[in-house]
Protein backbone atom coordinates (compact mmCIF):
# COMPACT_ATOMS: atom_id res chain seq x y z
CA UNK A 1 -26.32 -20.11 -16.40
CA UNK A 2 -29.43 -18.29 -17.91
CA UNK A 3 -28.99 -16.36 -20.80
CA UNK A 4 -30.36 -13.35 -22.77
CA UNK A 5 -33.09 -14.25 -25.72
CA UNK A 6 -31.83 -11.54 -27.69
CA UNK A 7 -28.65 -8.51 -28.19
CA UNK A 8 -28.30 -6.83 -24.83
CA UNK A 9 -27.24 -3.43 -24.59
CA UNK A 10 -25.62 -1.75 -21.38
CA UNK A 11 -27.29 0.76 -21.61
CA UNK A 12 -29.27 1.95 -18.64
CA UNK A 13 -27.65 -0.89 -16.45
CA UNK A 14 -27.43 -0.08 -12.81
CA UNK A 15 -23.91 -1.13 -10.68
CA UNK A 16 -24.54 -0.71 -6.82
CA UNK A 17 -22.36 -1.63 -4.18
CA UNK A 18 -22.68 -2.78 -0.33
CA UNK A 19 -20.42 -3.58 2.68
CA UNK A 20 -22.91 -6.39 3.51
CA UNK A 21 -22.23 -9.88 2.43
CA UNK A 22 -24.36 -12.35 1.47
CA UNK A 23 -25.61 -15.84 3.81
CA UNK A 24 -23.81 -17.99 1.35
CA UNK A 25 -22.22 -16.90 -2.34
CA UNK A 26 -25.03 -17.91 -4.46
CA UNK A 27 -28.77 -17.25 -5.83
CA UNK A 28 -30.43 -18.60 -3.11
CA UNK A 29 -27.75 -17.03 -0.52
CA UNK A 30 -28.10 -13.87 -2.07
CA UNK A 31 -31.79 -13.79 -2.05
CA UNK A 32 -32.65 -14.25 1.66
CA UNK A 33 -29.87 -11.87 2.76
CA UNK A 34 -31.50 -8.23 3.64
CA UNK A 35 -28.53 -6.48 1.58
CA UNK A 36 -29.01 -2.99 0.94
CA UNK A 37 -27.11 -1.66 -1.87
CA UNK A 38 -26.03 1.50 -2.83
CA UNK A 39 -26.71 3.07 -6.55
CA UNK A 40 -22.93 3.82 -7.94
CA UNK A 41 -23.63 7.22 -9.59
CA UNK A 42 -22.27 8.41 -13.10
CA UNK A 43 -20.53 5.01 -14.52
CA UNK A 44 -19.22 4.75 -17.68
CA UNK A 45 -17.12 1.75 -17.60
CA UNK A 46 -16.93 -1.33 -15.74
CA UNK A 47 -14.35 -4.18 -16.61
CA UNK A 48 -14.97 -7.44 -18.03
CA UNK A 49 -15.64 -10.24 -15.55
CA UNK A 50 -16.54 -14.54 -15.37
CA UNK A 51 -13.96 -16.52 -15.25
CA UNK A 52 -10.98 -17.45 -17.08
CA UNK A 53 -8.05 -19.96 -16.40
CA UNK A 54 -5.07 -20.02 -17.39
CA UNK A 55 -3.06 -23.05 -19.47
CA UNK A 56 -0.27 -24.50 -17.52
CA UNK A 57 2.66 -26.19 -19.80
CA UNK A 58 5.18 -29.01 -18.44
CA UNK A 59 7.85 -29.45 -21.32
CA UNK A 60 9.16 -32.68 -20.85
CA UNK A 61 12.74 -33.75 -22.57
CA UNK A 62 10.87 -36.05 -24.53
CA UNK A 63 7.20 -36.41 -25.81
CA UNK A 64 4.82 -33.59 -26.21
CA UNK A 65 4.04 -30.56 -24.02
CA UNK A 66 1.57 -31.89 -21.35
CA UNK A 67 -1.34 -29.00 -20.69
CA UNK A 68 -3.76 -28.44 -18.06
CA UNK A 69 -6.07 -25.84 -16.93
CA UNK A 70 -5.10 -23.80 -13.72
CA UNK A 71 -7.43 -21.89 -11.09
CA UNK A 72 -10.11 -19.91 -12.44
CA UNK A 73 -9.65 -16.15 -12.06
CA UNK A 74 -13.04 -14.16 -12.41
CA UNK A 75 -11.40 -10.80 -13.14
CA UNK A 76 -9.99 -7.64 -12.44
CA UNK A 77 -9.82 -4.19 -13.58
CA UNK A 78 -11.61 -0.68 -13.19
CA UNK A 79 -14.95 0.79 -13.22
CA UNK A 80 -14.61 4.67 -14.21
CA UNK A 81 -16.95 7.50 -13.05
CA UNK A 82 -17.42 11.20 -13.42
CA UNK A 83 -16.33 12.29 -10.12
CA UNK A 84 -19.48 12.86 -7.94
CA UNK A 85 -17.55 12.98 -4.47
CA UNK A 86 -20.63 13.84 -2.33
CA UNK A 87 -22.48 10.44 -4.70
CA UNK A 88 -23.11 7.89 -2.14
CA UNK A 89 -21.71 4.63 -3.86
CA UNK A 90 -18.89 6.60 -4.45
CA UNK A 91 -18.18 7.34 -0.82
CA UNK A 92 -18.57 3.60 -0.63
CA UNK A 93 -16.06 2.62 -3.55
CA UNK A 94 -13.54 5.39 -1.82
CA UNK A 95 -14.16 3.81 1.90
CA UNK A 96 -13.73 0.17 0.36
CA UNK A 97 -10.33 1.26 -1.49
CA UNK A 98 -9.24 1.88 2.59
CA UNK A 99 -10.38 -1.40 3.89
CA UNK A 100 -9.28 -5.09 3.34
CA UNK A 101 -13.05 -6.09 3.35
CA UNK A 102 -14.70 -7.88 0.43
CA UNK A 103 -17.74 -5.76 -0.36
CA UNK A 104 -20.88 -6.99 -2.53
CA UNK A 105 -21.77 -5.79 -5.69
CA UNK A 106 -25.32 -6.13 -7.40
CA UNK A 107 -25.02 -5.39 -11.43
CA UNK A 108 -28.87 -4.94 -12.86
CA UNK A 109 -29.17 -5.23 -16.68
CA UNK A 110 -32.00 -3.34 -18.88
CA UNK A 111 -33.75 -6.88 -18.81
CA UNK A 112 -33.87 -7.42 -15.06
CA UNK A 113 -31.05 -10.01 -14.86
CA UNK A 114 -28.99 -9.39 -12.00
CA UNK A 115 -25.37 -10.49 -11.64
CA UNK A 116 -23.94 -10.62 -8.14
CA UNK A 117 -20.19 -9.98 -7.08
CA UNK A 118 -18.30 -10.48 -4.02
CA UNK A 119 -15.02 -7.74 -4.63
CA UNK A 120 -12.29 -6.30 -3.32
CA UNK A 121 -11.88 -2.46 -4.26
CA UNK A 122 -7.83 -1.92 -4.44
CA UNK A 123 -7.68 1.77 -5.91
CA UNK A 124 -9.54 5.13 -6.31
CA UNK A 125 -7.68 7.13 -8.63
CA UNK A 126 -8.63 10.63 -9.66
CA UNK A 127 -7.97 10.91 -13.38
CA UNK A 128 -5.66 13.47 -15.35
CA UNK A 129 -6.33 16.56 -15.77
CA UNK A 130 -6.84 17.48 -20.10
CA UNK A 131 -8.87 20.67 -21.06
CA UNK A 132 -12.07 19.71 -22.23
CA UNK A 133 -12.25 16.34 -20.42
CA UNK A 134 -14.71 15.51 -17.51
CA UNK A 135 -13.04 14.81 -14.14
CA UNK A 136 -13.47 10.98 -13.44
CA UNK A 137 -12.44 8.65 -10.97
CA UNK A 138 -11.30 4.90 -11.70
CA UNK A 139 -11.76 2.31 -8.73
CA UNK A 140 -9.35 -0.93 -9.40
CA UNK A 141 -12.05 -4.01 -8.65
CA UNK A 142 -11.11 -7.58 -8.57
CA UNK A 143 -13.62 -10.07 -8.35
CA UNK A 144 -13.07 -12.98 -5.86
CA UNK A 145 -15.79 -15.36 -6.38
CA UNK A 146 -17.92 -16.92 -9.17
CA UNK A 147 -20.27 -14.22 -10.71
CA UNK A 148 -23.74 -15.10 -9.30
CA UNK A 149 -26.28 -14.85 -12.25
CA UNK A 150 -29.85 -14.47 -11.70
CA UNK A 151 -32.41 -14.57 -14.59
CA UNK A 152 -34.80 -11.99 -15.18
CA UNK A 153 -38.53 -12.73 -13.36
C-alpha cells in the first residue's frame, strides 16, 4: 500500500460519492470505469476505515487458549455534515440511505492520494436541536470491501 512521505492533515480533503460501481474493486478497475462522482458538501467528520479482524478464542479443558484471526471488517460508522439539503452529494447520501445498493465512494487527500470505497449508506439522521449549534446531518456508512488506495501522480 503506498504511503505518505510526511504528516498528513485532513484538511481540505474532498469525500464524493456515486451510484456507479466500478469494472472490478481495485486500482486498475477503478481507473478505466467512467465513474462520475459527486462532491459531498460541508463534511466535518468521516469514520475511521481499513480493516480490522477480530481474535477468535477456543478454551479447551486442557492446554492453552488456541487463537486465530477471523474475517476482516473494513469499518463502519458516520460521516457528519452541516445540513445542505438542496447539496447534491447529500441528495445522494439521503437516496442511498433508501436503497439496498452499494454505492462508490472516492476520498481525495491534500496530496492527491485517492482512496476508493465500495459502501452501503444505512442512516441519514438529522441531528438535535441545541441553541447555538449548526444543524447537521450524520449518514451511518459501512464499508464492504478492501479500501482501494491509489498513490499520488
Amino acid at each position: 500500500m503506498p504511503a505518505h512521505t510526511a504528516a498528513a492533515s485532513f484538511t481540505d480533503t474532498i469525500y464524493a460519492i456515486s451510484a456507479s460501481l466500478p469494472a472490478s474493486y481495485d486500482a486498475s478497475g477503478y481507473g478505466s470505469t467512467n465513474i462520475t462522482y459527486t462532491t459531498i458538501g460541508k463534511v466535518s467528520a468521516f469514520l475511521p476505515y481499513g480493516s480490522k479482524r477480530p481474535i477468535n478464542k477456543f478454551n479447551p479443558i486442557a492446554g492453552a487458549v488456541e487463537k486465530s484471526k477471523g474475517s476482516p471488517d473494513y469499518g463502519e460508522g458516520d460521516l457528519v455534515c452541516a445540513d445542505v439539503p438542496a447539496d447534491a452529494g447529500q441528495v445522494i447520501l439521503k437516496a442511498a440511505e433508501a436503497s439496498p445498493n452499494h454505492y462508490s465512494m472516492k476520498i481525495t487527500y491534500p496530496d492527491g492520494e485517492v482512496h476508493y470505497l465500495d459502501v452501503l449508506v444505512a442512516g441519514w439522521e438529522l441531528s438535535g436541536s441545541k441553541e447555538g449549534e449548526f444543524m447537521t446531518r450524520t449518514a451511518m456508512i459501512g464499508i464492504c470491501k478492501a479500501p482501494v488506495v491509489v498513490a499520488a501522480s
